[in-house]
C-alpha atoms as a PDB file:
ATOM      1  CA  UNK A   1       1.798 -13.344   3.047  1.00  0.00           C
ATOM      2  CA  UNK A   2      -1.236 -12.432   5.555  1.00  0.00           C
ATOM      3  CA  UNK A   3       0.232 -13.687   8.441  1.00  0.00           C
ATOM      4  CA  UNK A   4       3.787 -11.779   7.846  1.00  0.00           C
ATOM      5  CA  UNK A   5       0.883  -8.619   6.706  1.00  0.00           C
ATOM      6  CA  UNK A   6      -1.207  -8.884  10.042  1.00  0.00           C
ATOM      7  CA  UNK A   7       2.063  -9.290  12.185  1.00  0.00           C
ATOM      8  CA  UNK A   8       3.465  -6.564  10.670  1.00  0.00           C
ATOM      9  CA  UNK A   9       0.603  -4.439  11.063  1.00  0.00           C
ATOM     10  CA  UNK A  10       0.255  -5.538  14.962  1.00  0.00           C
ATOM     11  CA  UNK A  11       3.780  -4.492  16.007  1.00  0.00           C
ATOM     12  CA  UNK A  12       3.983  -1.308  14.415  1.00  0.00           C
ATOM     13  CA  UNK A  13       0.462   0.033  15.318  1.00  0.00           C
ATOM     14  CA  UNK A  14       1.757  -1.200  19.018  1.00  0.00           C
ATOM     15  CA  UNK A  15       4.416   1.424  18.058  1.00  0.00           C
ATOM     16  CA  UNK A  16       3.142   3.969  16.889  1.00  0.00           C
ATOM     17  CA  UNK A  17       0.811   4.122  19.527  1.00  0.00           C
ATOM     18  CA  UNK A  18       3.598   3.776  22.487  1.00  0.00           C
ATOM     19  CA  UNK A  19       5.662   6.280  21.161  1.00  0.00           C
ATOM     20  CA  UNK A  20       2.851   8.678  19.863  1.00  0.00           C
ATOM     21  CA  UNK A  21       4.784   8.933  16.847  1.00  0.00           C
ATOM     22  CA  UNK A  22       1.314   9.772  14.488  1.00  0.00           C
ATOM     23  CA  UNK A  23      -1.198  11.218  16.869  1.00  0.00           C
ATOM     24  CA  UNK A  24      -4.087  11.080  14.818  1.00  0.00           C
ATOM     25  CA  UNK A  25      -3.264   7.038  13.962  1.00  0.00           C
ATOM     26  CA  UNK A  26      -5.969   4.922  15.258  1.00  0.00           C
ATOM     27  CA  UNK A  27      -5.162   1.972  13.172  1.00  0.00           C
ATOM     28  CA  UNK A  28      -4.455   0.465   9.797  1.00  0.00           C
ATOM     29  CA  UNK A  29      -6.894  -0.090   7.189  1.00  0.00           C
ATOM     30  CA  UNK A  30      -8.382  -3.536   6.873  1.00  0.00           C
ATOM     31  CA  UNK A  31      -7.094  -5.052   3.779  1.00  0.00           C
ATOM     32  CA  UNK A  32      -3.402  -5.008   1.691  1.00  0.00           C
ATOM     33  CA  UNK A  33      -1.900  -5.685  -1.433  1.00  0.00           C
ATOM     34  CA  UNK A  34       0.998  -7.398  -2.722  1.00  0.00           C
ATOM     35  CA  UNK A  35       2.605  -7.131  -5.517  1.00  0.00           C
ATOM     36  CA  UNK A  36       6.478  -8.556  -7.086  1.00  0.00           C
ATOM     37  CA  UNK A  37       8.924  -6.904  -9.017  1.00  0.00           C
ATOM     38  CA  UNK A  38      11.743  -8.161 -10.941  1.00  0.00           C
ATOM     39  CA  UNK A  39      15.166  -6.598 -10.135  1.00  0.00           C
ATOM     40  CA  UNK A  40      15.423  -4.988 -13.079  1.00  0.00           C
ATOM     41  CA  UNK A  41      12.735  -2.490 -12.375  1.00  0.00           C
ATOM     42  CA  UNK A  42      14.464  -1.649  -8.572  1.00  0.00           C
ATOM     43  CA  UNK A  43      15.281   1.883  -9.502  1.00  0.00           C
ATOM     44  CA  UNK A  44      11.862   2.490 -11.271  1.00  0.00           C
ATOM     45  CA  UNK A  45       9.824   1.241  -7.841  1.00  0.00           C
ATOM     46  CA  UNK A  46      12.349   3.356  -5.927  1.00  0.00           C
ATOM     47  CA  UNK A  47      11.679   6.240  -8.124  1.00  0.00           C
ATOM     48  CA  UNK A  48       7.988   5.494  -7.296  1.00  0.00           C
ATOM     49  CA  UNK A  49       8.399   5.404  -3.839  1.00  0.00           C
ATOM     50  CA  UNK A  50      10.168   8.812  -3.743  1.00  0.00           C
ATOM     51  CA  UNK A  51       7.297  10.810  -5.458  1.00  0.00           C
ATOM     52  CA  UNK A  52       4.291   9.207  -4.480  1.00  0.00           C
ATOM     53  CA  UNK A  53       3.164  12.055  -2.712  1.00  0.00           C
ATOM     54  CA  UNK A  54       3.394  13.978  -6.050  1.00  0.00           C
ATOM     55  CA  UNK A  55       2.236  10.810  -8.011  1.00  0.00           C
ATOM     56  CA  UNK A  56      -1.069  10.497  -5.775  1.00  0.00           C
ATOM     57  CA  UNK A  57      -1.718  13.757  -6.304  1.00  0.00           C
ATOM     58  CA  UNK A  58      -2.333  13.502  -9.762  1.00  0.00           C
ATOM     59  CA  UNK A  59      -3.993  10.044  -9.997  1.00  0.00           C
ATOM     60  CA  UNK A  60      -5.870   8.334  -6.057  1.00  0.00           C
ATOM     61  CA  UNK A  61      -4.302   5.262  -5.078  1.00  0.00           C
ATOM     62  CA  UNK A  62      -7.569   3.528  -5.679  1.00  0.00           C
ATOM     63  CA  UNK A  63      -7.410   4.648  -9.332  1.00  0.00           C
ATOM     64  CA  UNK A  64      -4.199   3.538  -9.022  1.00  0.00           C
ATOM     65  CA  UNK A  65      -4.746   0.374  -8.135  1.00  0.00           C
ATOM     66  CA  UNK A  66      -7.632  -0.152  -9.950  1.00  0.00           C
ATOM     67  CA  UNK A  67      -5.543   0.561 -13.317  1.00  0.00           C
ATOM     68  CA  UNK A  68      -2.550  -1.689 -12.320  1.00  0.00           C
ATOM     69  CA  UNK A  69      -5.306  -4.625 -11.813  1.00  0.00           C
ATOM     70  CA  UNK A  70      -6.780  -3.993 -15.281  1.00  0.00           C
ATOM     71  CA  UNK A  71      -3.509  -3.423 -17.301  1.00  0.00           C
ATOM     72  CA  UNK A  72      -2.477  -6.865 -15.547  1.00  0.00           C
ATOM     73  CA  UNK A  73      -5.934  -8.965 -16.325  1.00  0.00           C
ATOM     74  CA  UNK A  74      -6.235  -9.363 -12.474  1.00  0.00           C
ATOM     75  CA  UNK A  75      -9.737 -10.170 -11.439  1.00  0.00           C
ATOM     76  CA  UNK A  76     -11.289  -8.103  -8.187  1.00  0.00           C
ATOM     77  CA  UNK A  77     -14.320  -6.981  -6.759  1.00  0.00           C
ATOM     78  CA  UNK A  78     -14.339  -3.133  -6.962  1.00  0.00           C
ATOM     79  CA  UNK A  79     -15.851  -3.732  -2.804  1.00  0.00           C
ATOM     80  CA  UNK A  80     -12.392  -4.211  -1.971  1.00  0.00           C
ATOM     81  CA  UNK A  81     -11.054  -0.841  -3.486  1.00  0.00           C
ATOM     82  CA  UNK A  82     -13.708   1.560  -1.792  1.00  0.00           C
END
């Protein structure tokens, strides 16, 4: 998953960049996350997707993801959210 991540990350900053498509983009942040989804829930991550803008406006992404770790009995290192 990090290699696929970084090589991802590489050819569309190259991208971006070339075709000036986000002026402002210098690059992309240092870390990721990953996470799986059964089929069964497509339409409810595609409903997600749709209205994050709305969705992040009512609760940050770290929240977010800080929640989703929690409710999921994930250990982390709040140094990696910040």
């Amino acid at each position: 998953m990090a290699n696929l991540v970084k090589d991802i990350k590489l050819v569309t900053s190259k991208m971006i960049k070339e075709h000036n498509l986000f002026p402002d983009f210098i690059s992309w942040q240092v870390g990721y996350s990953a996470f799986s989804y059964s089929i069964e829930v497509r339409e409810n991550l595609v409903r997600y997707a749709q209205n994050k803008e709305v969705h992040h406006g009512e609760i940050s992404s770290i929240d977010e993801m800080r929640r989703m770790l929690i409710e999921n009995d994930v250990d982390f290192d709040l140094e990696y959210l910040e």
